[in-house]
C-alpha atoms as a PDB file:
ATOM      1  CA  UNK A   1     -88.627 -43.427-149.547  1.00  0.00           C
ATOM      2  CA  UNK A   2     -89.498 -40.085-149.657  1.00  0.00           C
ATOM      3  CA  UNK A   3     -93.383 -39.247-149.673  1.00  0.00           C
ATOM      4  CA  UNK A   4     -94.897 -37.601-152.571  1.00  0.00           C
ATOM      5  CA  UNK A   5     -99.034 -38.046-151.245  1.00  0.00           C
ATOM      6  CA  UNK A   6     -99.863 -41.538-152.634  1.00  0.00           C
ATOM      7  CA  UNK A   7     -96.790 -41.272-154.413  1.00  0.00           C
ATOM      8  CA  UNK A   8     -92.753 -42.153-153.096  1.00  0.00           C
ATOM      9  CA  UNK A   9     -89.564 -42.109-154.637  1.00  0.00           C
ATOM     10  CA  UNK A  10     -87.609 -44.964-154.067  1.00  0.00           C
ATOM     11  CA  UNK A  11     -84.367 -44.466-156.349  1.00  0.00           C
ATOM     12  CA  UNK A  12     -83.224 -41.320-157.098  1.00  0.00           C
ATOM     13  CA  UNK A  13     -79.807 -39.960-158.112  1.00  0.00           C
ATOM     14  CA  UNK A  14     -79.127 -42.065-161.407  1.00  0.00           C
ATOM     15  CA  UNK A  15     -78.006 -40.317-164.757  1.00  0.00           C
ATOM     16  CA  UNK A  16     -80.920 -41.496-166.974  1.00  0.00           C
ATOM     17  CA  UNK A  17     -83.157 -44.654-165.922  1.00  0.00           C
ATOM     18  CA  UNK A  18     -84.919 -47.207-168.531  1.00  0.00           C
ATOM     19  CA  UNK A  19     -85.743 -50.965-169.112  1.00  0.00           C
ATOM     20  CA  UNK A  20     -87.506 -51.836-166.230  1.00  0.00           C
ATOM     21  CA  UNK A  21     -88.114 -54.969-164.839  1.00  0.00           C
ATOM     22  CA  UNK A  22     -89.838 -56.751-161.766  1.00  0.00           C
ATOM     23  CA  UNK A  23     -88.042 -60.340-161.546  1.00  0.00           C
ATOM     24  CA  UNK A  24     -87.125 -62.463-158.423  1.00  0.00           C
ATOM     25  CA  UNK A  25     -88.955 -60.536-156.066  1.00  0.00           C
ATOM     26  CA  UNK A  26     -86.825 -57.033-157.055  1.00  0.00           C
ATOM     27  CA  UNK A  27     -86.770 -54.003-159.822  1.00  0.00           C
ATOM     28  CA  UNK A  28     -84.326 -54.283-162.205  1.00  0.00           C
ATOM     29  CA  UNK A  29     -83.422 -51.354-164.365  1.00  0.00           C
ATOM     30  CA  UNK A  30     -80.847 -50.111-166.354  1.00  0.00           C
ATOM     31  CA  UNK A  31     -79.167 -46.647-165.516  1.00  0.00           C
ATOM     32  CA  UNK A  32     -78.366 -45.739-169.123  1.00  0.00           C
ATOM     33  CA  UNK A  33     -75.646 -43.200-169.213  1.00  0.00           C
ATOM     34  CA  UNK A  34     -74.492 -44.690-165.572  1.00  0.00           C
ATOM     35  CA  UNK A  35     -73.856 -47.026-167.414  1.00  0.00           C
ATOM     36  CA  UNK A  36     -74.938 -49.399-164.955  1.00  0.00           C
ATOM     37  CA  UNK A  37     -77.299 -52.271-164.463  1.00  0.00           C
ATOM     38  CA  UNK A  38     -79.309 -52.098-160.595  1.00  0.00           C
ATOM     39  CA  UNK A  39     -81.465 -53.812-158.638  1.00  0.00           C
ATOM     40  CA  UNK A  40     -83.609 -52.569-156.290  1.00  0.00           C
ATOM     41  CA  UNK A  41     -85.713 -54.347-153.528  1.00  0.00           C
ATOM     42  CA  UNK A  42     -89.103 -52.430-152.210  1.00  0.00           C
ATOM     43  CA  UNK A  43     -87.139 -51.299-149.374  1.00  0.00           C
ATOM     44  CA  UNK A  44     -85.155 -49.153-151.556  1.00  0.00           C
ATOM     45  CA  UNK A  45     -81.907 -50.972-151.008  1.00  0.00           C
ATOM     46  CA  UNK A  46     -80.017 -50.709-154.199  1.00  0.00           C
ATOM     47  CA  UNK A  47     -77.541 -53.060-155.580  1.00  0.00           C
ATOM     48  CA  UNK A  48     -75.299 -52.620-158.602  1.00  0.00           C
ATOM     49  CA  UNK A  49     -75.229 -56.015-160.968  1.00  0.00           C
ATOM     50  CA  UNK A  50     -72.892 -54.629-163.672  1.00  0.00           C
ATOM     51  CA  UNK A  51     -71.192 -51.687-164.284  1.00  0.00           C
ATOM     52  CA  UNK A  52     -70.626 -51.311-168.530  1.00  0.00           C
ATOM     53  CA  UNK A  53     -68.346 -48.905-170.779  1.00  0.00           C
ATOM     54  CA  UNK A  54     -71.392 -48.101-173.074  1.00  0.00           C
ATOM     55  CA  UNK A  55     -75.244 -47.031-172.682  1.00  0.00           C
ATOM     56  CA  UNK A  56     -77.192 -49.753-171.813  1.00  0.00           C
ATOM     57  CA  UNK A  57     -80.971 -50.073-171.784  1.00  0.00           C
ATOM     58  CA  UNK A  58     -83.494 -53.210-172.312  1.00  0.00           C
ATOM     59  CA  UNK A  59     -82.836 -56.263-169.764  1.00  0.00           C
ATOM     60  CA  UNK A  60     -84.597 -59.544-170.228  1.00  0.00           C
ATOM     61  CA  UNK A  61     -83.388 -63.005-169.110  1.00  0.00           C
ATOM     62  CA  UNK A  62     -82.643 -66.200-171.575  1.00  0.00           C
ATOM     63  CA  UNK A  63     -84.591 -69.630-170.247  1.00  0.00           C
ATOM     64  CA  UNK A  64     -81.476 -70.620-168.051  1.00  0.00           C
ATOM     65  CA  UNK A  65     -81.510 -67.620-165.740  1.00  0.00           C
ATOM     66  CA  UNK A  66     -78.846 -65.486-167.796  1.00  0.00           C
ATOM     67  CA  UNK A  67     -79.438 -61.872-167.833  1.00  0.00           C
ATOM     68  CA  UNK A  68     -79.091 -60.203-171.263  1.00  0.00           C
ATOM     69  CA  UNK A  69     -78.575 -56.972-171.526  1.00  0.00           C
ATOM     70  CA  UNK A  70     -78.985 -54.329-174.756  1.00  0.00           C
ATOM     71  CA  UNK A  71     -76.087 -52.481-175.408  1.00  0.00           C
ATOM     72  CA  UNK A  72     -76.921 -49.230-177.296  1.00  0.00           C
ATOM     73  CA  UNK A  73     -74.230 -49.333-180.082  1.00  0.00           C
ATOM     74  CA  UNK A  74     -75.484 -52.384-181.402  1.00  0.00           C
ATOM     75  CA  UNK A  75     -75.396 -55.165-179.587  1.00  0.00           C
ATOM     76  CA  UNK A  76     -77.002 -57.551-176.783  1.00  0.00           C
ATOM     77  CA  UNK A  77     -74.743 -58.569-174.149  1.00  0.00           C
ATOM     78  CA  UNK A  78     -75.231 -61.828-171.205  1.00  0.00           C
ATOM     79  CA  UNK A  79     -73.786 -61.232-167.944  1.00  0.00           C
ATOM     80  CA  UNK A  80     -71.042 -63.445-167.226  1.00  0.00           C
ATOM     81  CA  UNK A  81     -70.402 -63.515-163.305  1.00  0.00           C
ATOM     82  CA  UNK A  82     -69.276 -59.417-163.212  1.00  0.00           C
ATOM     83  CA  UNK A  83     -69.145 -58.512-166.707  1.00  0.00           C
ATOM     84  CA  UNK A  84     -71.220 -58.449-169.723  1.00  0.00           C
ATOM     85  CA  UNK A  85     -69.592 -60.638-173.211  1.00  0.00           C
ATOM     86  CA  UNK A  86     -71.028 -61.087-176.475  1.00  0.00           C
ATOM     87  CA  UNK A  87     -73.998 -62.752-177.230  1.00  0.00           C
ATOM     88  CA  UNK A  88     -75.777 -61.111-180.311  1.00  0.00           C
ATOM     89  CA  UNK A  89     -74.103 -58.219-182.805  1.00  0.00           C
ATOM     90  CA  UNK A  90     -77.226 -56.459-184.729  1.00  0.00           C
ATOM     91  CA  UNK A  91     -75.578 -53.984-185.998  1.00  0.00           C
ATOM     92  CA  UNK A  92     -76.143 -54.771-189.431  1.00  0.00           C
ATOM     93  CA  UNK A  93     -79.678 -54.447-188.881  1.00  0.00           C
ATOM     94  CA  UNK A  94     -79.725 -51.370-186.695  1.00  0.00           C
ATOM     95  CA  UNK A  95     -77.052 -49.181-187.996  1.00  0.00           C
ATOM     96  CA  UNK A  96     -77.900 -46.560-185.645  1.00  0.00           C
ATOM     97  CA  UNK A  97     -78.506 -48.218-182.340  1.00  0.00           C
ATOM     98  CA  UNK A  98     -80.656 -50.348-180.243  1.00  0.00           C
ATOM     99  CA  UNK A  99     -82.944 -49.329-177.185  1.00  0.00           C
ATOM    100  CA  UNK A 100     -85.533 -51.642-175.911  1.00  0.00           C
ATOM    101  CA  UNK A 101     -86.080 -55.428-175.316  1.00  0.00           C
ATOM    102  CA  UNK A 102     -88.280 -58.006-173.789  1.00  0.00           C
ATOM    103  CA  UNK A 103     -87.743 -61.790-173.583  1.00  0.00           C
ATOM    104  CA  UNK A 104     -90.083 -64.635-173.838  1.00  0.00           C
ATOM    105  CA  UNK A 105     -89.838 -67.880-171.486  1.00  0.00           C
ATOM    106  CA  UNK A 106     -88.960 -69.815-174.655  1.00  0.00           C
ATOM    107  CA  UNK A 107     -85.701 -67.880-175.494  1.00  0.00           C
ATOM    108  CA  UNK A 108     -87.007 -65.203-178.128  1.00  0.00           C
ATOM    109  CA  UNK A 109     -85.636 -61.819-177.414  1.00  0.00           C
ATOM    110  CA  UNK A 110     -87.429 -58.584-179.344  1.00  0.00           C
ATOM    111  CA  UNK A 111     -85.179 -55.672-179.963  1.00  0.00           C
ATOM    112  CA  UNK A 112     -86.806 -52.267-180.725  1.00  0.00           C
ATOM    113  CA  UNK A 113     -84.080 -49.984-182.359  1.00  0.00           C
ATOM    114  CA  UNK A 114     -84.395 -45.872-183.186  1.00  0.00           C
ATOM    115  CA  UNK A 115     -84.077 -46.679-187.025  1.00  0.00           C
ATOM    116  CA  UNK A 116     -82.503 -43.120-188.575  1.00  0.00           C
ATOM    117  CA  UNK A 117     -79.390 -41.238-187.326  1.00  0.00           C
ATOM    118  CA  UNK A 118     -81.480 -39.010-184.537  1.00  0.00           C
ATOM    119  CA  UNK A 119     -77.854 -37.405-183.040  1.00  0.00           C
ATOM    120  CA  UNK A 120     -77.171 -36.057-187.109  1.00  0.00           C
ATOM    121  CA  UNK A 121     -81.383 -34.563-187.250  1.00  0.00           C
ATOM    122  CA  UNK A 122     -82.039 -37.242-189.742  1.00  0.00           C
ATOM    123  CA  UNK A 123     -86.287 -37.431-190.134  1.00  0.00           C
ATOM    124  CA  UNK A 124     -87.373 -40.348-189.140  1.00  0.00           C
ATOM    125  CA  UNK A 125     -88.045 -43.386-190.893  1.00  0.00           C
ATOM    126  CA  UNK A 126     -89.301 -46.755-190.851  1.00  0.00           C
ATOM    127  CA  UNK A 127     -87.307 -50.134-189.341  1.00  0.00           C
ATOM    128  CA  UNK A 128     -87.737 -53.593-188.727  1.00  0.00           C
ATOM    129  CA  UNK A 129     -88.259 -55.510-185.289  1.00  0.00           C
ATOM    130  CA  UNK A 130     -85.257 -57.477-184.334  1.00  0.00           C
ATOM    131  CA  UNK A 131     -85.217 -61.483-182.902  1.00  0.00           C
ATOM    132  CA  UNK A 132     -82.184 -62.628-181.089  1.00  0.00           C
ATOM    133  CA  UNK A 133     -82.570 -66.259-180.266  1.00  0.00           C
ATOM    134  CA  UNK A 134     -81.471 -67.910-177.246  1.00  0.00           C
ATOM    135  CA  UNK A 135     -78.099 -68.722-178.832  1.00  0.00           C
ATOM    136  CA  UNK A 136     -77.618 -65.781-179.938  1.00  0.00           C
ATOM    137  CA  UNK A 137     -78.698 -65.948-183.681  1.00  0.00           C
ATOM    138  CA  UNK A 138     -80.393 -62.363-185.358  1.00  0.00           C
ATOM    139  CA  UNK A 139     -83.396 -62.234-187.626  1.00  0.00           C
ATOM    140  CA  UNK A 140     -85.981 -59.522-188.853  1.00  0.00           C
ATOM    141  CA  UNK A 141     -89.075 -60.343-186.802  1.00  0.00           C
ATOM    142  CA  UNK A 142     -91.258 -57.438-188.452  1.00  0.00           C
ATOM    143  CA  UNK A 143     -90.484 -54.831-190.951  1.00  0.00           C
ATOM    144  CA  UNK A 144     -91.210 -51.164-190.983  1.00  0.00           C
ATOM    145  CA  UNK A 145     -91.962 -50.089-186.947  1.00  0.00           C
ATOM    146  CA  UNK A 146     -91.533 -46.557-186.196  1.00  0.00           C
ATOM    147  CA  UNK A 147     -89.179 -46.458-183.544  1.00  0.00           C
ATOM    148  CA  UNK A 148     -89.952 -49.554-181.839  1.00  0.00           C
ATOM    149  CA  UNK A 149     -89.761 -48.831-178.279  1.00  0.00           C
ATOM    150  CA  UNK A 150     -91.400 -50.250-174.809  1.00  0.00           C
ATOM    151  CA  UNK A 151     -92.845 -54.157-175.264  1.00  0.00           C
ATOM    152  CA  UNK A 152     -94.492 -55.792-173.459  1.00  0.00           C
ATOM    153  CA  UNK A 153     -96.187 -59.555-173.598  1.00  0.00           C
ATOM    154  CA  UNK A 154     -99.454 -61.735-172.545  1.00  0.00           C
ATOM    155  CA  UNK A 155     -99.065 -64.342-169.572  1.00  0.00           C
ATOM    156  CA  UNK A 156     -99.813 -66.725-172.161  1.00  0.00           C
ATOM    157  CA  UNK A 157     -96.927 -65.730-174.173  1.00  0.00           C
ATOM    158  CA  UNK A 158     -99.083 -65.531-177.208  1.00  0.00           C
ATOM    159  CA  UNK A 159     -99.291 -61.408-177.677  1.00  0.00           C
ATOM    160  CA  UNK A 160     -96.229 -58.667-178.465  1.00  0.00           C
ATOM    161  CA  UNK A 161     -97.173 -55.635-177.312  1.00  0.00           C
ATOM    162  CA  UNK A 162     -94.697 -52.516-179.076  1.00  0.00           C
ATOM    163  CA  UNK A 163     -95.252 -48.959-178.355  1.00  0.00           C
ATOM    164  CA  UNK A 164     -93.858 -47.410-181.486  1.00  0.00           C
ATOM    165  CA  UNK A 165     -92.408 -44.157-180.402  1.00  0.00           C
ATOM    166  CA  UNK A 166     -92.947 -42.071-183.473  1.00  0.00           C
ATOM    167  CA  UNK A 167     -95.796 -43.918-184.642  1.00  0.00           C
ATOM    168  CA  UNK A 168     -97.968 -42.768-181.609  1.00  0.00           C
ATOM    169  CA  UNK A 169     -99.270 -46.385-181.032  1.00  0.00           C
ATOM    170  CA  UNK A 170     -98.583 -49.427-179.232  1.00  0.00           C
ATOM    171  CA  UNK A 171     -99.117 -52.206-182.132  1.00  0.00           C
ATOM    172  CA  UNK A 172    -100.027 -56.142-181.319  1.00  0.00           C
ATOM    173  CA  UNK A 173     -98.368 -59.261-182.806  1.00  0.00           C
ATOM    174  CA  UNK A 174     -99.419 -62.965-182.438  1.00  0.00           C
ATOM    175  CA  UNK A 175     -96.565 -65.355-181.722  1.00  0.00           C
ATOM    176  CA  UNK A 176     -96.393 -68.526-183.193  1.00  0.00           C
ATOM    177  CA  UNK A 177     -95.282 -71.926-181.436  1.00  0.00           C
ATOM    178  CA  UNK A 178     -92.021 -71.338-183.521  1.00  0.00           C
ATOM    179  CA  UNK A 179     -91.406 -67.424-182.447  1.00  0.00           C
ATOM    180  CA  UNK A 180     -92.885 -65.913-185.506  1.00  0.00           C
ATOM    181  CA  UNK A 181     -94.823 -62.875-185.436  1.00  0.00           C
ATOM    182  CA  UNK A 182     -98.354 -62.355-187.638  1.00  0.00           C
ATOM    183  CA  UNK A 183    -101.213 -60.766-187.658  1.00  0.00           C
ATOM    184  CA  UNK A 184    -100.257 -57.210-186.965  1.00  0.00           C
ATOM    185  CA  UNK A 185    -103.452 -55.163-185.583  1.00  0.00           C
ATOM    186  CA  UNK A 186    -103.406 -51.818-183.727  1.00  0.00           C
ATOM    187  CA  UNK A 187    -103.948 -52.178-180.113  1.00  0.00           C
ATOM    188  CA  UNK A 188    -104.717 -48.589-179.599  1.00  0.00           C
ATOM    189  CA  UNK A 189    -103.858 -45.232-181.062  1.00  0.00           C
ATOM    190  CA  UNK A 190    -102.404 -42.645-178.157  1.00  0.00           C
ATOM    191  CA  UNK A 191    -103.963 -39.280-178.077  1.00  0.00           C
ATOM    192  CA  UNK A 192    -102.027 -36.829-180.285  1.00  0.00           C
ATOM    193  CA  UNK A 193     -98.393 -35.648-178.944  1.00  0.00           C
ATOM    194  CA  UNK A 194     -98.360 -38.490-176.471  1.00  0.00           C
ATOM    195  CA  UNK A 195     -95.380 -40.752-177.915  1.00  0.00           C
ATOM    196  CA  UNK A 196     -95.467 -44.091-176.162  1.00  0.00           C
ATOM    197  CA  UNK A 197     -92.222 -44.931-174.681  1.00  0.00           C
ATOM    198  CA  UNK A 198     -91.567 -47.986-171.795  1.00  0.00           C
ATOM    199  CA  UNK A 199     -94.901 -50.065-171.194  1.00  0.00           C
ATOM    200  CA  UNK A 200     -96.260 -52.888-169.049  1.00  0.00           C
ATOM    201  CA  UNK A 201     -99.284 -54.761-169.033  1.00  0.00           C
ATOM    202  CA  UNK A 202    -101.674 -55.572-166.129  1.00  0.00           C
ATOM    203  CA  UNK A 203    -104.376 -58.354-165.272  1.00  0.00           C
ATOM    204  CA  UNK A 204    -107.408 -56.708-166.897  1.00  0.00           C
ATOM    205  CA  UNK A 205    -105.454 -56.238-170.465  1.00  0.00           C
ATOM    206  CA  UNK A 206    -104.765 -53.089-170.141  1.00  0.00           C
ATOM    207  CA  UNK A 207    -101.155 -51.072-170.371  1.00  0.00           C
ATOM    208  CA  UNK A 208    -100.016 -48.741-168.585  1.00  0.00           C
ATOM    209  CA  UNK A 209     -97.748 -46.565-171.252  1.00  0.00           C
ATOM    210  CA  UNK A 210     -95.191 -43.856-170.562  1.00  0.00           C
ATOM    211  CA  UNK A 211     -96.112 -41.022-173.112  1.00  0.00           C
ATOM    212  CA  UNK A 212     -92.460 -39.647-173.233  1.00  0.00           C
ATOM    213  CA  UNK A 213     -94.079 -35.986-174.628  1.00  0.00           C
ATOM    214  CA  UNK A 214     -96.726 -35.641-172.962  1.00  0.00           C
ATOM    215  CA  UNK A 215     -95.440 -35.528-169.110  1.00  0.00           C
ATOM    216  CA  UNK A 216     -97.617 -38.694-168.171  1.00  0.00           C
ATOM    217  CA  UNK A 217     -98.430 -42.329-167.436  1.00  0.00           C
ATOM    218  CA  UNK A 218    -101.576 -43.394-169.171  1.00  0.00           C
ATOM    219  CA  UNK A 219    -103.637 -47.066-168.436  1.00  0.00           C
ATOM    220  CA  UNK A 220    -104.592 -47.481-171.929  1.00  0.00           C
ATOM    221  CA  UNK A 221    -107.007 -50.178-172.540  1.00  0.00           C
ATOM    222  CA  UNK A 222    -107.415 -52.270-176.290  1.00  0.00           C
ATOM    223  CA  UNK A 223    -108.806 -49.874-179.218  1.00  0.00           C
ATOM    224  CA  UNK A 224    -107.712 -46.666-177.193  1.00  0.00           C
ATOM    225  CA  UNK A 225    -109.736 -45.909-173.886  1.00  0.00           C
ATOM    226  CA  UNK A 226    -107.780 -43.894-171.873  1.00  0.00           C
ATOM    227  CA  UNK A 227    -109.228 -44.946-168.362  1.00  0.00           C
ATOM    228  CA  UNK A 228    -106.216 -42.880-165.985  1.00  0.00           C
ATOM    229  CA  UNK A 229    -103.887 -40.898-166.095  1.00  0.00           C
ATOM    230  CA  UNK A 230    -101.223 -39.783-163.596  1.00  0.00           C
ATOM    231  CA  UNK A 231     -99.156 -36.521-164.206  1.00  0.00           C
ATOM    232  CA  UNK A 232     -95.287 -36.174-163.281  1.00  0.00           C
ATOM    233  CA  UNK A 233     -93.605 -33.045-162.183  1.00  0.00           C
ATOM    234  CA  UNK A 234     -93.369 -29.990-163.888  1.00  0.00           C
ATOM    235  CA  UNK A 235     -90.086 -30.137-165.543  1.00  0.00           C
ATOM    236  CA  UNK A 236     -89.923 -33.820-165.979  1.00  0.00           C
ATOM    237  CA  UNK A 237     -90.336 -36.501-168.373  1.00  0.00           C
ATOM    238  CA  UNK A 238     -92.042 -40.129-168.221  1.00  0.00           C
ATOM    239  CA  UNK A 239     -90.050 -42.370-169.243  1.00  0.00           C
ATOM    240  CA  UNK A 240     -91.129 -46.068-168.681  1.00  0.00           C
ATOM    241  CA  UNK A 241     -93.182 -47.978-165.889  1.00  0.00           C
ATOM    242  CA  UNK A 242     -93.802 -51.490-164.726  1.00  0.00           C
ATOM    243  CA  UNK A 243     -96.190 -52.957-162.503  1.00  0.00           C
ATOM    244  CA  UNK A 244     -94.092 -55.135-159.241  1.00  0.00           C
ATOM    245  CA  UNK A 245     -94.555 -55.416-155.704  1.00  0.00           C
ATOM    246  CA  UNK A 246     -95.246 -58.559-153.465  1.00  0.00           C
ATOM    247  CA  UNK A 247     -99.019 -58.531-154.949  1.00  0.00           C
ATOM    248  CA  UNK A 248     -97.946 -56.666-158.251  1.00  0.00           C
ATOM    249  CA  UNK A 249     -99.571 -53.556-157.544  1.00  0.00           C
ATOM    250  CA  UNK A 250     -97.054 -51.341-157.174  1.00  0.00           C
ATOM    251  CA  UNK A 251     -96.358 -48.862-160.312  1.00  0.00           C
ATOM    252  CA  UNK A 252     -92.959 -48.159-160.606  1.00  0.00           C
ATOM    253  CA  UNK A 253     -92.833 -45.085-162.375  1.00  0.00           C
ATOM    254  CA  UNK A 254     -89.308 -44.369-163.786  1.00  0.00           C
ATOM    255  CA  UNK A 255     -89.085 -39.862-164.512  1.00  0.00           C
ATOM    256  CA  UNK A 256     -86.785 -37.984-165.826  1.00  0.00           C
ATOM    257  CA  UNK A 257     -85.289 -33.948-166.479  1.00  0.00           C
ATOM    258  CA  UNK A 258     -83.939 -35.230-169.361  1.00  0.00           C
ATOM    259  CA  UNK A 259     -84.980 -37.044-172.501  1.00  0.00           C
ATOM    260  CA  UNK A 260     -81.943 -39.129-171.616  1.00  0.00           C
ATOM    261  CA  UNK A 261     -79.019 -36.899-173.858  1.00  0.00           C
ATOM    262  CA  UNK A 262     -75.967 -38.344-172.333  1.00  0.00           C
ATOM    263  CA  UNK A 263     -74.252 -35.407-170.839  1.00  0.00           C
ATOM    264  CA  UNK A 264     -77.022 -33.895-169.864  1.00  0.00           C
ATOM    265  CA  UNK A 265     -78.164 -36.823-168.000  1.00  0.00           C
ATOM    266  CA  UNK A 266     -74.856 -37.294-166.679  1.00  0.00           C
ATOM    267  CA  UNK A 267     -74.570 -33.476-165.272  1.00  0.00           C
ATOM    268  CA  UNK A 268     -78.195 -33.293-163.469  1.00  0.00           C
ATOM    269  CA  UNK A 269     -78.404 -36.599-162.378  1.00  0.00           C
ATOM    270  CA  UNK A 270     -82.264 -36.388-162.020  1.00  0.00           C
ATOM    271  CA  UNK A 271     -83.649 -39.530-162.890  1.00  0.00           C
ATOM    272  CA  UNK A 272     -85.645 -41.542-160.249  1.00  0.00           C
ATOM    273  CA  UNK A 273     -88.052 -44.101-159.683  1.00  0.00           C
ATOM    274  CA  UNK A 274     -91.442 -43.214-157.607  1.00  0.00           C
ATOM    275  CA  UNK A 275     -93.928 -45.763-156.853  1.00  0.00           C
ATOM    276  CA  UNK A 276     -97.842 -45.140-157.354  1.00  0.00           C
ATOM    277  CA  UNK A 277    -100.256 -47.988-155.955  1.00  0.00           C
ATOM    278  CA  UNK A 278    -102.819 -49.430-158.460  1.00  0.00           C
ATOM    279  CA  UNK A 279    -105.863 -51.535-158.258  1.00  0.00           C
ATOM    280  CA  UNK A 280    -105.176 -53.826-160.851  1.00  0.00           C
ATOM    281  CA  UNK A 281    -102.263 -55.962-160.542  1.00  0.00           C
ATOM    282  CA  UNK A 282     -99.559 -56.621-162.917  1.00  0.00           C
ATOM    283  CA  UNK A 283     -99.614 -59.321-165.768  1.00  0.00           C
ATOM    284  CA  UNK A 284     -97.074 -61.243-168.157  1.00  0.00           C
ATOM    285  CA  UNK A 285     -93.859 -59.707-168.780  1.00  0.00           C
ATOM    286  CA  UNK A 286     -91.867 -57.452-168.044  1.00  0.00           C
END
């Protein structure tokens, strides 16, 4: 790791990074335009899972252990001993593309997807929250998100967390015993021009948020208190965080030079991962 005053990089290198995770003891993440799926002990050693032939982004894990694994064009894919197969095609509900996802311990996978042809300069508009069950079945979970994006959920599995993108909020959802999502609140309003992006949550409630346009990570508690905020780099981007570590108070900050276009991404090869310590440890998933 290379120092950075309280701040190291531990990955660097990687086209465009996103989706991460702390499970089993290690960072998982998804190199996007790699495309590539790595893990990544505190150490810094750094081991590829799966290599893909298409962008590749959220990661979450089905009840048995299987990794799942969104595939941008439209799909989410389980790892099958060195390759990713099949397991849910959405791409009648997300015409143009999927991003992020988080998994809950009793098999429901959320899929946040961009909603409007962004590579054409469509506007944006609204679209719905997407379920893919343990066996691979698709359903609406929520209508009318604005580019649902980061997620994140309660240890008691009770709570979705989304950071819509475009929206400039990260909205809350109860989840009922059957997977159902209700009672749609605001958890907080960002500031303006500070687009949420990847988000995790930590012991005291709060989230820490990547705001994508802004150049920062922001610990955002319910109803909108900003209570920190940590800068990146001139010249780069912040993409998505999660809280890890042995204790889980270890930030892993994932930064970018790119807003992750694919040849871009692929030229500079500037993404990384630095690590900030935090007083608060980490809490539910990711």
């Amino acid at each position: 790791m290379r120092p950075m005053g309280d701040r190291h990089i531990l990955l660097d290198d990687c086209a465009f990074l996103e989706g991460p995770r702390w499970h089993d003891g290690a960072l998982y993440l998804s190199d996007m335009h790699g495309p590539r799926v790595l893990r990544v002990e505190e150490s810094g050693t750094v081991t590829t899972v799966v290599e893909h032939t298409s962008p590749v982004s959220g990661l979450g894990w089905l009840p048995d252990g299987q990794m799942i694994v969104v595939d941008m064009d439209g799909y989410v894919r389980r790892l099958d001993g060195d390759r990713l197969v099949m397991h849910a095609d959405v791409r009648s509900l997300a015409p143009h593309g999927v991003n992020d996802m988080i998994s809950h311990p009793h098999g429901w996978s959320w899929v946040g997807q961009f909603g409007y042809d962004r590579h054409a300069g469509q506007a944006v508009e609204p679209s719905p929250l997407l379920r893919v069950d343990a066996d691979g079945q698709v359903t609406l979970a929520a209508e009318d998100l604005l580019v649902a994006n980061g997620m994140c959920l309660t240890p008691d599995g009770r709570e979705l967390l989304v950071a819509e993108s475009a929206g400039g909020r990260v909205t809350s959802f109860d989840i009922g015993h059957d997977g159902a999502l209700s009672h749609r609140t605001v958890f907080a309003e960002l500031p303006p021009r500070h687009a949420p992006d990847g988000m995790c949550l930590d012991a005291e409630g709060a989230v820490w948020v990547a705001a994508v346009t802004a150049g920062a990570f922001l610990r955002v508690r319910r109803g909108g208190e900003v209570t920190d905020r940590l800068e990146v780099e001139d010249g780069r981007h912040a993409i998505a965080c999660v809280l890890g570590g042995a204790d889980r108070r270890t930030l892993f900050l994932l930064t970018a030079p790119t807003f992750g276009e694919a040849e871009a991404s692929r030229a500079t090869r500037g993404a990384r991962v630095e690590t900030q310590p935090v007083d608060v440890p980490g809490a539910g998933r990711p």
